[in-house]
Protein backbone atom coordinates (compact mmCIF):
# COMPACT_ATOMS: atom_id res chain seq x y z
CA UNK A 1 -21.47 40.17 157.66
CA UNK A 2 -22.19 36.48 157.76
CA UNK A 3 -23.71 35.13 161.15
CA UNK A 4 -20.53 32.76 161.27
CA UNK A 5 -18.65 35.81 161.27
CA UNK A 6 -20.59 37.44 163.41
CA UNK A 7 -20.16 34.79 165.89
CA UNK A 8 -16.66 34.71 165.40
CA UNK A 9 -16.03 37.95 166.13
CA UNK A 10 -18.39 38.00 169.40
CA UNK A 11 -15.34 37.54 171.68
CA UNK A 12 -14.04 40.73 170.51
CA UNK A 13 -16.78 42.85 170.69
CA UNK A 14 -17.78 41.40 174.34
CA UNK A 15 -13.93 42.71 175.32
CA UNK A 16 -14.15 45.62 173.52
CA UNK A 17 -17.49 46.56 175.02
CA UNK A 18 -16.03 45.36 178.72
CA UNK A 19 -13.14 47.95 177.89
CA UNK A 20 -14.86 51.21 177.02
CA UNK A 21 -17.33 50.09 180.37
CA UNK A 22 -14.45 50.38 181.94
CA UNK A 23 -13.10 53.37 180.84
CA UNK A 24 -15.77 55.39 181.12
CA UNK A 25 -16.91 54.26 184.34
CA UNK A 26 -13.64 55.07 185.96
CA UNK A 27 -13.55 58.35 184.60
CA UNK A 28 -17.22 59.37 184.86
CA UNK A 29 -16.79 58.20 188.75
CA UNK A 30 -13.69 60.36 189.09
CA UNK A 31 -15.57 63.37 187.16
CA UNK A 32 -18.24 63.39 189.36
CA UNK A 33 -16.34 63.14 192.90
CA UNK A 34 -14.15 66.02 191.71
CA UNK A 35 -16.17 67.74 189.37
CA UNK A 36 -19.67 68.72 191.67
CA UNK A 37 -17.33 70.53 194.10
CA UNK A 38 -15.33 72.10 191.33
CA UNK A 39 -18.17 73.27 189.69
CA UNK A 40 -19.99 74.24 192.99
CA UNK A 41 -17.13 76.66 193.64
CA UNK A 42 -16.90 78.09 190.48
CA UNK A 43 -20.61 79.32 191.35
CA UNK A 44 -20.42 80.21 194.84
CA UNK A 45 -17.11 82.34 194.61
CA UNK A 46 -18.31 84.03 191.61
CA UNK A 47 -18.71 88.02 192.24
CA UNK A 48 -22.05 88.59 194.18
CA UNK A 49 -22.59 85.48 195.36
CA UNK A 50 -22.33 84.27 199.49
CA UNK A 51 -18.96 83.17 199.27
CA UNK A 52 -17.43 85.71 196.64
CA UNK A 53 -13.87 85.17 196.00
CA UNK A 54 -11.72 87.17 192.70
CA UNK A 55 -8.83 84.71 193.66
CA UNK A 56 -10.09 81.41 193.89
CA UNK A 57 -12.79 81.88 190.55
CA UNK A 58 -9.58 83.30 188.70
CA UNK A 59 -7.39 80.24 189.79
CA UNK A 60 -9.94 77.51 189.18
CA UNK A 61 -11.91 78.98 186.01
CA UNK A 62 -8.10 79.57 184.23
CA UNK A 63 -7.51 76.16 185.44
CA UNK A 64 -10.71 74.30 184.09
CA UNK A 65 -10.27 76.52 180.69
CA UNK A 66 -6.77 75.29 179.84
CA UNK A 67 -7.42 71.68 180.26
CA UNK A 68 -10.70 72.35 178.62
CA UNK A 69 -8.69 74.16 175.46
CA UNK A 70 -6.69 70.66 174.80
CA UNK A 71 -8.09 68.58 172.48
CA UNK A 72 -8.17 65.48 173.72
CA UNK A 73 -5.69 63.79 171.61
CA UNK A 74 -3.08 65.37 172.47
CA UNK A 75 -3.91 66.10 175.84
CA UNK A 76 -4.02 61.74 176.14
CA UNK A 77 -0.51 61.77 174.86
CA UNK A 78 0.57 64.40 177.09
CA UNK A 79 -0.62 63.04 179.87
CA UNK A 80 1.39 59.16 179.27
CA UNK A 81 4.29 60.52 181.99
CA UNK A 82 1.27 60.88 184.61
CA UNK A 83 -0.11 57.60 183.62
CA UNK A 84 3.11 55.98 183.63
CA UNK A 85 3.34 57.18 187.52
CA UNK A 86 0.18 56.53 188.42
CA UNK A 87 -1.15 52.88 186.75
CA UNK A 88 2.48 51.84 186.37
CA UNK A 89 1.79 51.76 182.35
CA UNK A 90 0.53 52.77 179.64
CA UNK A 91 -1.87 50.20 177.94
CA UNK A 92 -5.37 49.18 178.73
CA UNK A 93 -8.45 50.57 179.80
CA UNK A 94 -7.65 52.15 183.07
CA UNK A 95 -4.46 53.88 181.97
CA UNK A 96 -6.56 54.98 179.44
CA UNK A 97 -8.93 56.42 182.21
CA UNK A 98 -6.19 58.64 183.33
CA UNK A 99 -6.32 60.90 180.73
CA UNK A 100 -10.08 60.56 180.15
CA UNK A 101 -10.69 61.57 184.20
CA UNK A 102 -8.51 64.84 183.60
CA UNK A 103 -10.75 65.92 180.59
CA UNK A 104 -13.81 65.03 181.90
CA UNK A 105 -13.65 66.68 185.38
CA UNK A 106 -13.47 70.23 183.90
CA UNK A 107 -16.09 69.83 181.34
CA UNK A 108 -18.39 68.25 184.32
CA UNK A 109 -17.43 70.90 186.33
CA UNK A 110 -18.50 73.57 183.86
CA UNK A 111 -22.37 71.68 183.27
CA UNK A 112 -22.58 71.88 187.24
CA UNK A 113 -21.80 75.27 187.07
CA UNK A 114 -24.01 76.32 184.31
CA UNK A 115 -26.69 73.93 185.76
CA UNK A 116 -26.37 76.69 189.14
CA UNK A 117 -26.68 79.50 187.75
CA UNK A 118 -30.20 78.89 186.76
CA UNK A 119 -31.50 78.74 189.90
CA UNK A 120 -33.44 81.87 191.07
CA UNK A 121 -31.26 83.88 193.04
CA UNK A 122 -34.07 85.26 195.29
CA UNK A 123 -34.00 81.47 196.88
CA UNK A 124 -30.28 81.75 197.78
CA UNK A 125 -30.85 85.43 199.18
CA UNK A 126 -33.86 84.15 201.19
CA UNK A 127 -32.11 81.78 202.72
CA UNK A 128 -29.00 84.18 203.30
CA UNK A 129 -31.41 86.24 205.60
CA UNK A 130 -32.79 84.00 207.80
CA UNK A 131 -28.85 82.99 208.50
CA UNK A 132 -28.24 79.52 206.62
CA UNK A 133 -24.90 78.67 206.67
CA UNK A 134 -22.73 78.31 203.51
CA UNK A 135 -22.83 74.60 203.62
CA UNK A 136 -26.55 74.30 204.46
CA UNK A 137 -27.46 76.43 201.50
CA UNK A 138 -25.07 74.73 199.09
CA UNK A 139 -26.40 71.23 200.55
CA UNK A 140 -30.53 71.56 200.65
CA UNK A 141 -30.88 74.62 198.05
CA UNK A 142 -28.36 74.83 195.11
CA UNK A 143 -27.78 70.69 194.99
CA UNK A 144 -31.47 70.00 195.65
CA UNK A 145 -32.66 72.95 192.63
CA UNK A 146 -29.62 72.02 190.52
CA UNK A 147 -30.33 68.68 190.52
CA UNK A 148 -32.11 67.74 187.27
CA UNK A 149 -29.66 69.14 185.43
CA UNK A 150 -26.63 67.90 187.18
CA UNK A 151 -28.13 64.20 185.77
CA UNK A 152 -28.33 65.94 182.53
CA UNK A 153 -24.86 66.92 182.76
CA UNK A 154 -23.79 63.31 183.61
CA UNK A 155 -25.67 62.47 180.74
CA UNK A 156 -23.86 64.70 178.38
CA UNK A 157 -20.53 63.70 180.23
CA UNK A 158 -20.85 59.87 179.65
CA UNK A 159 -21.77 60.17 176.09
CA UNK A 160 -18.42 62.85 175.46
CA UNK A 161 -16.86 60.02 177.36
CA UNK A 162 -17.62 57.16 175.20
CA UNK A 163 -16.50 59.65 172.39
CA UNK A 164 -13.06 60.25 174.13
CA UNK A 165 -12.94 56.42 174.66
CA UNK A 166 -12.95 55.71 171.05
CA UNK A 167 -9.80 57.84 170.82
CA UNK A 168 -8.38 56.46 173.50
CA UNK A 169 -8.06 52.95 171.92
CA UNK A 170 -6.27 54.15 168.96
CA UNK A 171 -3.11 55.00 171.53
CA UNK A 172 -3.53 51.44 173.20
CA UNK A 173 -6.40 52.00 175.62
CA UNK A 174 -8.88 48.70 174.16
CA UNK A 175 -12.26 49.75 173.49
CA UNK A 176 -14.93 49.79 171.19
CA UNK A 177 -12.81 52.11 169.07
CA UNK A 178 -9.61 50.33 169.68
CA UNK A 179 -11.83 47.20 167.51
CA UNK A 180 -12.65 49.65 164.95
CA UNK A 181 -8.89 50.32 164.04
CA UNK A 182 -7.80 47.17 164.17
CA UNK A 183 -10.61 45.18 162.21
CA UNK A 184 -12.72 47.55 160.50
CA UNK A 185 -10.13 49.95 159.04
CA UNK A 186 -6.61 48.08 158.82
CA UNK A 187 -8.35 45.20 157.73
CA UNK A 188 -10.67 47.16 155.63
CA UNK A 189 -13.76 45.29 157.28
CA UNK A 190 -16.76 47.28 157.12
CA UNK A 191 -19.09 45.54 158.10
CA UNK A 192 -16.81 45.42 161.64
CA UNK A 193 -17.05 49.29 161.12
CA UNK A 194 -20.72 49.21 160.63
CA UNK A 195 -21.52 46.91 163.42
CA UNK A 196 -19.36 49.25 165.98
CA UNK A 197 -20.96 52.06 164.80
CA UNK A 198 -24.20 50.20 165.34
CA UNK A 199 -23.40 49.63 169.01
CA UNK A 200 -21.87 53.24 169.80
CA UNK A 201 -25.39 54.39 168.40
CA UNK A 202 -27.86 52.44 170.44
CA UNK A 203 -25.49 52.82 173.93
CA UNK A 204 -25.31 56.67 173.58
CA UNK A 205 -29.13 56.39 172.93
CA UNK A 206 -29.60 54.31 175.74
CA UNK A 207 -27.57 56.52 178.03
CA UNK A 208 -29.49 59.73 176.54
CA UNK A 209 -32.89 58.34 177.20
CA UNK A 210 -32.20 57.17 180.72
CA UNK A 211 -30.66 60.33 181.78
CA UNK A 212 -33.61 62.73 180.33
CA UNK A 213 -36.10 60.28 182.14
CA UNK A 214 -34.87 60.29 185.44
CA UNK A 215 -33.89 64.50 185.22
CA UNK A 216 -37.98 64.48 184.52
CA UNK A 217 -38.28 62.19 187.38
CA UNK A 218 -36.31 64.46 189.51
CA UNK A 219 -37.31 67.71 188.33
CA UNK A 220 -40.32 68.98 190.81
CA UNK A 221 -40.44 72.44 189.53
């Protein structure tokens, strides 16, 4: 690629780049604000734990596995009526966020739970005895020991994210994968292809480096 073209196609890669921002922002937002207490049930209603519940696990784990067992693709097609009602369309990067929020918010859900069930029981029995309520414990013991690796599991979230995104532009959602379609494989560019692959590599490195440095920061075990 000649710095002329380069510089030509700058425009496109600034929108492009702007898009999949967009997308996964709005989804990894979305993820987290419904995810955490998803995932924080899942752990405290599972058998043997403070507030043990067969009904609510069943309901919510069956749930989170069924989105979870629809591959993305056709999970973002399936989900266009839903769009349709709730962004008024179909196109773009927050329709596309639609789809991306509904598989990301059982996957996140699953880290936080995972990221729980690490934590030394003894500490949540301890503080069972001397009376803490449900919310206290949830609030200054499981979020407080879960911690680094809830930022681990935003980590791996945003980087499946910008994954999904990719996908998500070849059904009309813009993106850095949207440009790779439409320049670097119908127009048989490569060196477009090479120069998103290029960015995709150094954000998800970016975004991997950040999150394992503050989890280290964070982690006072």
């Amino acid at each position: 690629m000649t710095i002329d073209t380069f510089i030509q196609l700058l425009p496109e890669l600034n929108k492009a780049f702007i898009q999949t921002v967009i997308m996964v922002g709005i989804s990894l937002s979305i993820a987290i604000l419904v995810g955490l207490p998803v995932g924080i049930l899942l752990y405290v209603t599972d058998k043997g734990l403070f507030l043990e519940n067969v009904w609510i696990k069943s309901i919510l784990g069956l749930i989170v596995n069924l989105i979870r067992s629809i591959p993305f693709i056709i999970l973002l097609v399936a989900l266009i009526p839903l769009t349709q009602a709730i962004v008024g369309g179909t196109i773009g990067p927050v329709a596309a966020s639609v789809s991306l929020s509904v598989a990301a918010i059982p996957f996140f859900a699953r880290l936080v739970e995972s990221s729980m069930r690490k934590i030394d029981k003894g500490v949540v029995e301890a503080a069972i005895s001397v009376g803490a309520s449900p919310w206290l414990i949830i609030k200054d013991i499981l979020l407080t020991e879960a911690k680094p690796g809830i930022v681990q599991g935003i980590t791996i979230t945003t980087i499946s994210l910008i994954g999904y995104s990719a996908m998500a532009g070849v059904v009309g959602g813009g993106g850095i994968g949207d440009l790779a379609i439409r320049f670097g494989y119908y127009r048989y560019d490569e060196a477009v292809m090479f120069t998103t692959i290029i960015i995709l590599i150094v954000l998800v490195q970016v975004i991997q480096y950040t999150g394992d440095l503050i989890a280290k920061t964070i982690d006072k075990r």
